[in-house]
Every structure is written in C-alpha cells, then in structure tokens.
C-alpha atoms as a PDB file:
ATOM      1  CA  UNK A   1       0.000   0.000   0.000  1.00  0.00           C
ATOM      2  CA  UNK A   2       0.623   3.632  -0.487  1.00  0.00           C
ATOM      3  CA  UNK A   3       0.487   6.497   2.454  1.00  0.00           C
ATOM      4  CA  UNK A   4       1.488  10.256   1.984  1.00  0.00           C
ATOM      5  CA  UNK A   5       3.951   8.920  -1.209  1.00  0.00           C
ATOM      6  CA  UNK A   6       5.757   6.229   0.788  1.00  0.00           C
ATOM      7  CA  UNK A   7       5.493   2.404   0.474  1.00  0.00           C
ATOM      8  CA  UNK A   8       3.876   0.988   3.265  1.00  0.00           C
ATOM      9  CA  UNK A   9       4.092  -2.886   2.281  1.00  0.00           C
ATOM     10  CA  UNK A  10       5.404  -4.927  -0.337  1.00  0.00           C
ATOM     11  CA  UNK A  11       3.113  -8.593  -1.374  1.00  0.00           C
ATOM     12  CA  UNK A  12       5.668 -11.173  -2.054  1.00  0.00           C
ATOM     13  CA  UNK A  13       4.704 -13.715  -4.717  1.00  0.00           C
ATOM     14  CA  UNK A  14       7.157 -16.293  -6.092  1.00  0.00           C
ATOM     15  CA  UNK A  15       6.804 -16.480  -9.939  1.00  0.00           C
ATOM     16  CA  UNK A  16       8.555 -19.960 -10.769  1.00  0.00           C
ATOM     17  CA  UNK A  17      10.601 -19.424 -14.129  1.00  0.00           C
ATOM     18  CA  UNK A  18      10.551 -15.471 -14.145  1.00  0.00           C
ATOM     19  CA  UNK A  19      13.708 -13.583 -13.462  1.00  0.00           C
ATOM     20  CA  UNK A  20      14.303  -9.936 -12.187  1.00  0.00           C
ATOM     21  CA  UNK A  21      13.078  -7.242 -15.184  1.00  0.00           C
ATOM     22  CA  UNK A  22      10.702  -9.442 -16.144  1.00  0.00           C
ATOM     23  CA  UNK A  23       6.766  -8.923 -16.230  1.00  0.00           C
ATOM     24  CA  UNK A  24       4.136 -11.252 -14.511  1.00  0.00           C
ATOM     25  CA  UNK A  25       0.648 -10.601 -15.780  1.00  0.00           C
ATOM     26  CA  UNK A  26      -2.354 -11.605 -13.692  1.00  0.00           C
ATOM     27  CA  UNK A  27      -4.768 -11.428 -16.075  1.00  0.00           C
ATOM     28  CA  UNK A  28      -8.263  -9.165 -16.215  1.00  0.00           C
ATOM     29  CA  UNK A  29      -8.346  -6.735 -13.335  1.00  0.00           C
ATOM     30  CA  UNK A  30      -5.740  -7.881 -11.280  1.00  0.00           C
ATOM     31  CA  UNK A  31      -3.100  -6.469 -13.983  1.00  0.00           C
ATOM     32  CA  UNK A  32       0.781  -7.355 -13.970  1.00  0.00           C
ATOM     33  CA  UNK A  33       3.749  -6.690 -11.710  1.00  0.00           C
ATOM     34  CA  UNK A  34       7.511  -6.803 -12.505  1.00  0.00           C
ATOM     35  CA  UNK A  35       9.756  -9.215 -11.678  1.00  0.00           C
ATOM     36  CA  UNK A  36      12.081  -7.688  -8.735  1.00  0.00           C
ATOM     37  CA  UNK A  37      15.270  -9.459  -7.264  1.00  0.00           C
ATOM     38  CA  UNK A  38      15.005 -10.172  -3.379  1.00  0.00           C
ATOM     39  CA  UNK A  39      17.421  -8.714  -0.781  1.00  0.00           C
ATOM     40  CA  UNK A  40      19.619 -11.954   0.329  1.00  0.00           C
ATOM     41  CA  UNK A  41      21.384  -9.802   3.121  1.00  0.00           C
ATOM     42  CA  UNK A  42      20.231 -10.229   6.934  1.00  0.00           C
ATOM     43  CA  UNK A  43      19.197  -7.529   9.306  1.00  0.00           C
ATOM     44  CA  UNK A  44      20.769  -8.939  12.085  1.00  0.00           C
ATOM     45  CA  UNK A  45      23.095  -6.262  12.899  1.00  0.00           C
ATOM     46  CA  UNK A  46      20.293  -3.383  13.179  1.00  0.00           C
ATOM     47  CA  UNK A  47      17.677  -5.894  15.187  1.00  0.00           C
ATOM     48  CA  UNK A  48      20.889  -6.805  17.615  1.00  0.00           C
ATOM     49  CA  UNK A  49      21.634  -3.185  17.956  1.00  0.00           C
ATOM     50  CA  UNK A  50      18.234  -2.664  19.095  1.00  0.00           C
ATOM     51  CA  UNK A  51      17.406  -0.094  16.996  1.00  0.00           C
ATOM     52  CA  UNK A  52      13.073   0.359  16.089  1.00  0.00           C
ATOM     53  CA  UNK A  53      11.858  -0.169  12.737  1.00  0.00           C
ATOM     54  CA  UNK A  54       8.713   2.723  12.904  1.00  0.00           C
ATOM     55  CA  UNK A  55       5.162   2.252  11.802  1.00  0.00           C
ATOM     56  CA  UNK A  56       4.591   3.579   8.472  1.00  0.00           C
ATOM     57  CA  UNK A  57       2.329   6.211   9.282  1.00  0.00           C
END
C-alpha cells in the first residue's frame, strides 16, 4: 500500500521461471507486476543493535 507517497508494504509472490526485469501478468483486473530481485542480506546487525523499525504512518 501507499500512504502520503511512501510504500507501506510490499506482497511477495514467487513467480517460478521469471527472473528480475521481467513482467508477470495476472490477467483481467488484477493487472501485472515486474519481476524484482530479493534482498539476500540479513538484518541482524540493526535488530541486535536494538534499533526500532517505525510504523509507516
């Protein structure tokens, strides 16, 4: 979702056979998305710090 310009969440849907740049359509109303590699590093080191992730809003 969308507030005041700013991502809010992200759906994650694995497309079997697709790789990043690439387009997966839905079909009718639900439309298409593209293809975007997933971050493979850890956050670890910021949760151990104990720093806050903040609400979106």
């Amino acid at each position: 979702g969308m507030v005041n310009q700013k991502t809010t969440a992200v759906r994650v849907i694995p497309a079997v056979g697709k790789k990043a740049g690439e387009t997966l359509q839905f079909g009718g109303l639900l439309g298409y998305a593209p293809i975007m590699k997933v971050n493979e590093y850890s956050c670890d080191a910021f949760i151990n710090r104990g720093g806050r992730i903040p609400a979106p809003i």
